[in-house]
Protein backbone atom coordinates (compact mmCIF):
# COMPACT_ATOMS: atom_id res chain seq x y z
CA UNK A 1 -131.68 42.17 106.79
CA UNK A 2 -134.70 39.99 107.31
CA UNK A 3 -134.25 36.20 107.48
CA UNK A 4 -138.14 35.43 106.45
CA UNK A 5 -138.16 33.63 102.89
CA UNK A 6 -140.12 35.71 100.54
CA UNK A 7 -143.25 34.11 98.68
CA UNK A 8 -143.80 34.91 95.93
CA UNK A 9 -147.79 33.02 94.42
CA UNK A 10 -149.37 33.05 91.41
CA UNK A 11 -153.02 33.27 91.86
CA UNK A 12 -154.62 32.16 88.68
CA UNK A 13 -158.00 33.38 89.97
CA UNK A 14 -160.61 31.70 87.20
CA UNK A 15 -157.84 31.11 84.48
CA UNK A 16 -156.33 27.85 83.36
CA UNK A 17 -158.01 24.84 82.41
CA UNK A 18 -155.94 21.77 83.51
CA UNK A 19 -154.08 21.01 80.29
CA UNK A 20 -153.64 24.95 80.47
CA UNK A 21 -152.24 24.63 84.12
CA UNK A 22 -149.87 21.78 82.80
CA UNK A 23 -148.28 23.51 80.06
CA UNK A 24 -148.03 26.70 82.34
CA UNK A 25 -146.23 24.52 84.74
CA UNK A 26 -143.62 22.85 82.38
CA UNK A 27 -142.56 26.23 81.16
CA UNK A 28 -142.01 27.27 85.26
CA UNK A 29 -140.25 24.37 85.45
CA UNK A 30 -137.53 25.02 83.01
CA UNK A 31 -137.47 28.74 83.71
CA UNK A 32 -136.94 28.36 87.66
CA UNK A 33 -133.42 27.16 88.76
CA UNK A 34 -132.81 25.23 91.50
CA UNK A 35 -130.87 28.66 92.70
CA UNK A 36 -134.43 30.71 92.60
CA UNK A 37 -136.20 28.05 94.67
CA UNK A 38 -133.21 28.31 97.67
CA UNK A 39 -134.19 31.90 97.90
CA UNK A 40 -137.49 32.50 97.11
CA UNK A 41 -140.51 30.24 97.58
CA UNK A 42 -143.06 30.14 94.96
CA UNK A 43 -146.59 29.13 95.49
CA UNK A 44 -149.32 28.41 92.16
CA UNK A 45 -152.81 28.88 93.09
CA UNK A 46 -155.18 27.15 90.45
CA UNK A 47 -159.01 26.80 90.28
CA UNK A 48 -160.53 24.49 92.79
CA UNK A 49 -160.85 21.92 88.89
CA UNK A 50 -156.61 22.20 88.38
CA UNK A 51 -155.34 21.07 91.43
CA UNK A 52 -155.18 17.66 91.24
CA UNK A 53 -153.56 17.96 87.93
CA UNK A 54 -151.00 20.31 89.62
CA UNK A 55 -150.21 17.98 92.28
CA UNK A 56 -149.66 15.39 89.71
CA UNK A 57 -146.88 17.79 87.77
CA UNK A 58 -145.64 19.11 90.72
CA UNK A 59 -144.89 15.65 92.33
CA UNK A 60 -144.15 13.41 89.66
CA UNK A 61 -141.23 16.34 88.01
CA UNK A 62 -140.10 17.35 91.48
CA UNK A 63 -140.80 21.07 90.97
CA UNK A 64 -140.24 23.05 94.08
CA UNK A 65 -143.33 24.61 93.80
CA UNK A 66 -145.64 24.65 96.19
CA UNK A 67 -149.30 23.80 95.53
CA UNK A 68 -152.17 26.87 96.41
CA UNK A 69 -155.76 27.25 96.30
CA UNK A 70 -157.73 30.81 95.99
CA UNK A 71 -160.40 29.69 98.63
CA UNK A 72 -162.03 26.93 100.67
CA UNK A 73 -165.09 27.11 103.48
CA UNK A 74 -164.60 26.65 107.26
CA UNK A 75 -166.40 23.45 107.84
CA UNK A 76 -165.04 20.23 107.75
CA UNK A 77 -168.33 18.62 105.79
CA UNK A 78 -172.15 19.38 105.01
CA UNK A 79 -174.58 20.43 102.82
CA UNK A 80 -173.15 23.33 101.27
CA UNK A 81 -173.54 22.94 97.61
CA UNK A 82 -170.31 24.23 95.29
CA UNK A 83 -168.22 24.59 98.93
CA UNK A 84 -164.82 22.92 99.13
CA UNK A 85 -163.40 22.24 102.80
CA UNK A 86 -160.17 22.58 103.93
CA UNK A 87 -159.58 18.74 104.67
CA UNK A 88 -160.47 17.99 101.06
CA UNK A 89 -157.57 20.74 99.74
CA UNK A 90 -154.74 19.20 102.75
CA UNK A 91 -155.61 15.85 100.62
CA UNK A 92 -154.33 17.29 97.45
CA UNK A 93 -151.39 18.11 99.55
CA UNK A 94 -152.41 21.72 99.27
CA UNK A 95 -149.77 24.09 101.29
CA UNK A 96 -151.51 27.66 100.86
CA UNK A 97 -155.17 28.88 101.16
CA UNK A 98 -155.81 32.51 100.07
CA UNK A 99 -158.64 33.79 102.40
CA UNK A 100 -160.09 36.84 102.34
CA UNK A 101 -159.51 37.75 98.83
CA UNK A 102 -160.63 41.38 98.01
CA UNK A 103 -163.06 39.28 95.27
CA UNK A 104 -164.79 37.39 97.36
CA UNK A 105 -165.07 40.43 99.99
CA UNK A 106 -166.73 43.04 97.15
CA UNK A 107 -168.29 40.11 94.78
CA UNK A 108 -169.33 37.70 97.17
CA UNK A 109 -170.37 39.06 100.36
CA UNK A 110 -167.57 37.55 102.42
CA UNK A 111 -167.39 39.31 106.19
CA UNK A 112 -164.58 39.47 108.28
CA UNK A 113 -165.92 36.64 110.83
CA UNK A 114 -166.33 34.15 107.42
CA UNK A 115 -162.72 35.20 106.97
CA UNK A 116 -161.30 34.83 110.17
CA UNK A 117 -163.22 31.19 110.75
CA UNK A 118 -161.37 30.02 107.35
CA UNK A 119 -158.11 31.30 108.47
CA UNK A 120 -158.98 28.92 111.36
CA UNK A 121 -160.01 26.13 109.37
CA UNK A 122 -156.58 25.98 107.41
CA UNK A 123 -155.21 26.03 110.48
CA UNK A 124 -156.81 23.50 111.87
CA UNK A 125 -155.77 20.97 108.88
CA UNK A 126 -152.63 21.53 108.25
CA UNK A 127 -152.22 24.58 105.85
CA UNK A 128 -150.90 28.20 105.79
CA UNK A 129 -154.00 31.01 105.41
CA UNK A 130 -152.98 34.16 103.26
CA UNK A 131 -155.58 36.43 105.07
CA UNK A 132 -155.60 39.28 102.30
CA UNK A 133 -156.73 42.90 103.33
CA UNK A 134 -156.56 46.47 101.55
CA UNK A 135 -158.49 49.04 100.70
CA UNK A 136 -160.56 50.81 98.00
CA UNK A 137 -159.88 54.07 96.16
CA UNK A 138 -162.91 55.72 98.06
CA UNK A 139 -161.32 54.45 101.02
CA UNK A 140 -158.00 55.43 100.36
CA UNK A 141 -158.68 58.89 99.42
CA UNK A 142 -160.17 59.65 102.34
CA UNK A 143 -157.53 58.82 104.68
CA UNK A 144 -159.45 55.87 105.73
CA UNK A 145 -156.26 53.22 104.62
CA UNK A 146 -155.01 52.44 108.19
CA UNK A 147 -158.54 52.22 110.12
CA UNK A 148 -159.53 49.84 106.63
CA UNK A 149 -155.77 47.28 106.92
CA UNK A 150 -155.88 47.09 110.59
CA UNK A 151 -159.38 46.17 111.26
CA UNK A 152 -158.94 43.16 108.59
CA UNK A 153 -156.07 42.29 110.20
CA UNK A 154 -157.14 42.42 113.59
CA UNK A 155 -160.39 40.29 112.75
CA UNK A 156 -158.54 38.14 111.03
CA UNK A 157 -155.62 36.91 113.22
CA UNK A 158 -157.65 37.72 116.86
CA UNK A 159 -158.07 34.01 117.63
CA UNK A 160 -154.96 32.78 116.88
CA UNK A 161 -152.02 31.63 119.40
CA UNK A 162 -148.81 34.05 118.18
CA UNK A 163 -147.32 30.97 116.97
CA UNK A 164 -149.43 30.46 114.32
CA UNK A 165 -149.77 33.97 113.45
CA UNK A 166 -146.45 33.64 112.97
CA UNK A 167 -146.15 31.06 110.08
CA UNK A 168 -149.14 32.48 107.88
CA UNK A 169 -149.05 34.71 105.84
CA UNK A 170 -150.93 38.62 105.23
CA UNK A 171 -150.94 40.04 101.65
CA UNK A 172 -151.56 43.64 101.51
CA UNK A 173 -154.13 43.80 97.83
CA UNK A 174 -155.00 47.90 97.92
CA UNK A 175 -158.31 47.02 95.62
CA UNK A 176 -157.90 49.93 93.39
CA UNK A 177 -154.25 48.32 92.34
CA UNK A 178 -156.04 44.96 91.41
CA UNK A 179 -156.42 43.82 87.77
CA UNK A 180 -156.46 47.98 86.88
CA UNK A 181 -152.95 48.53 85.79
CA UNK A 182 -152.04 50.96 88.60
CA UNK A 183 -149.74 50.25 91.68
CA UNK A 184 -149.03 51.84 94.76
CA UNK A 185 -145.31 52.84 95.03
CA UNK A 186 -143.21 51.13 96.72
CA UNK A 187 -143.35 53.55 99.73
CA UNK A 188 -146.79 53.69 100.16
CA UNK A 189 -146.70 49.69 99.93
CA UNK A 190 -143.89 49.56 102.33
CA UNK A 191 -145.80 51.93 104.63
CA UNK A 192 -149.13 50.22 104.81
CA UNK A 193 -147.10 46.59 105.31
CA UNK A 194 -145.67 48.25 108.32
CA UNK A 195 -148.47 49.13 109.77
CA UNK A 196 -149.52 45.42 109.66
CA UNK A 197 -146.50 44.20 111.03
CA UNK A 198 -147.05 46.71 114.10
CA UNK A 199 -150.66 45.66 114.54
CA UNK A 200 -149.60 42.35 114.59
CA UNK A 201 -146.95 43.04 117.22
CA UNK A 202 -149.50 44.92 119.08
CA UNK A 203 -151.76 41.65 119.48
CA UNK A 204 -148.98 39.00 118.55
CA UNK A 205 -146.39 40.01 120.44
CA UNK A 206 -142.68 41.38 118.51
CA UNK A 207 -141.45 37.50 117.77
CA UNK A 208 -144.98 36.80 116.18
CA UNK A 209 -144.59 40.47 114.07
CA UNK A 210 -141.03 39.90 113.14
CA UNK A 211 -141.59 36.44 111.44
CA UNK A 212 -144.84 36.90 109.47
CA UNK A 213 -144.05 37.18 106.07
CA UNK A 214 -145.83 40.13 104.45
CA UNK A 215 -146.81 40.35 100.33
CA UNK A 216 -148.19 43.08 98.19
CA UNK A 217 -150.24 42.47 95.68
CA UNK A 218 -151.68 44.68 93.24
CA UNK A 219 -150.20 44.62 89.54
CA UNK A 220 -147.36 43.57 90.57
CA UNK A 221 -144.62 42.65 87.41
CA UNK A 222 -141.30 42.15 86.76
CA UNK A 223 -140.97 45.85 86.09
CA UNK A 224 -141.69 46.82 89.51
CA UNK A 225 -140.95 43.78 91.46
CA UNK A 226 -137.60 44.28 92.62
CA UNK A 227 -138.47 48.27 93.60
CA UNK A 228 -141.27 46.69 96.01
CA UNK A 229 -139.31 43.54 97.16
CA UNK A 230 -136.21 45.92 98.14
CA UNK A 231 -138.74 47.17 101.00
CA UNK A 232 -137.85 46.12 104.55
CA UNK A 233 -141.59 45.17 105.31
CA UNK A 234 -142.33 43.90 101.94
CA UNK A 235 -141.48 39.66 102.00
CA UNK A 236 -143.14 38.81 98.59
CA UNK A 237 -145.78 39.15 95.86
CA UNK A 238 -149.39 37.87 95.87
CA UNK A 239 -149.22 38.29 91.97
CA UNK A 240 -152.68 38.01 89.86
CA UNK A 241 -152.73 38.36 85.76
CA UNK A 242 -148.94 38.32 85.45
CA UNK A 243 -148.50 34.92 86.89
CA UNK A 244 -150.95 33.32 84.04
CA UNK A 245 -147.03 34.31 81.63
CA UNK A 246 -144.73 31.82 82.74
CA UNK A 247 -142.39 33.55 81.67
CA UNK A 248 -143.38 37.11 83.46
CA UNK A 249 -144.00 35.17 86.73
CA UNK A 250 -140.72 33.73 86.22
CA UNK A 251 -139.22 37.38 86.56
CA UNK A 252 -140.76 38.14 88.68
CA UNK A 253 -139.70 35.30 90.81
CA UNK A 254 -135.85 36.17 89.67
CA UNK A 255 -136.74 40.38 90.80
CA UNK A 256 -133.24 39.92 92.56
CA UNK A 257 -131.44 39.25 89.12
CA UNK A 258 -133.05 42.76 87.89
């Protein structure tokens, strides 16, 4: 049995506006127990326009949640219009940065150096990068999964020391599972997070492998949460439409109590 705390994040992607966010957040707060929080860690990841507001809620009510954002850039200041750096999000006290979102891969052009210099930037002030990585249908039906995860992974986490590999976090999104519905079963999730935690422990080193935490994302909801959390690679959920329900998200917080 695995020590690592799973995570379990809501990324609101662009959802919520801020008095949305707050009554989102009042109904987590009553639904989570302080029992939940001891054994699971949950993570809300707003729009860049929410997060203050979150902070707010989250501080002033003492919610154990901890405070996300979907994105930020790699430099610490300049001229790059719409950009939010990393220093700005460590302000809002923001714990997680999703990096290397699947959306801002196929929408926006992202490459796997812009990735791997934001995983650094989070690093470097202060926060946890979820490096996300997975694969499209094309991709997948043509056996082309493993070469696909690895090589995201690999770009991703090649600068960093194994200690700090070992506190992020990689979230395994196949693309064809995201927003469509469908999800990989809990096998094939369980086999493609192993291969992770190998090619980590290839480059990392076994201590670096056996304490990253590891989600799937991908439709997950309460439904099928507790299938894919029973899996011995599998150390949380990177969840995307069912964490704008409170009270879904909440379940699938609770997958344990299913």
């Amino acid at each position: 049995m695995s020590d690592r705390k799973p995570l379990i994040s809501g990324n609101w992607k662009m959802n919520l506006n801020h008095y949305e966010a707050t009554a989102t957040l009042d109904k987590l707060r009553y639904l989570l127990t302080k029992d939940d929080y001891e054994v699971v860690e949950v993570s809300v990841h707003p729009p860049f326009t929410d997060i203050r507001t979150v902070q707010t809620f989250i501080e002033s009510e003492k919610v154990q949640i901890a405070i996300g954002a979907q994105n930020c850039h790699w430099e610490s200041k300049g001229a790059f219009t719409g950009e939010v750096a990393p220093g700005m999000l460590a302000k809002l006290n923001v714990v997680y940065v999703i990096v290397g979102h699947s959306e801002r891969r196929e929408i926006f052009g992202e490459t796997d150096v812009e990735v791997a210099r934001k995983v650094g930037a989070i690093f470097e002030n202060g926060m946890i990068p979820i490096l996300c990585c997975g694969e499209t249908l094309e991709e997948r039906e043509g056996e082309a999964t493993h070469g696909k995860v690895t090589g995201q992974v690999h770009a991703g986490i090649n600068a960093l020391k194994p200690e700090q590999v070992a506190t992020m976090v990689i979230a395994y999104e196949p693309i064809w599972a995201i927003g469509t519905g469908l999800t990989a079963s809990a096998e094939d999730a369980q086999q493609v997070c192993a291969w992770i935690r190998a090619k980590v422990a290839e480059m990392k080193g076994p201590d670096a492998a056996a304490a990253v935490r590891i989600q799937y994302g991908g439709s997950v909801k309460a439904a099928n949460a507790a299938e894919l959390m029973a899996q011995p690679d599998i150390d949380g959920a990177l969840v995307g439409g069912a964490a704008l329900d409170a009270e879904e998200f909440a379940r699938i917080v609770q997958y344990r109590l299913s």
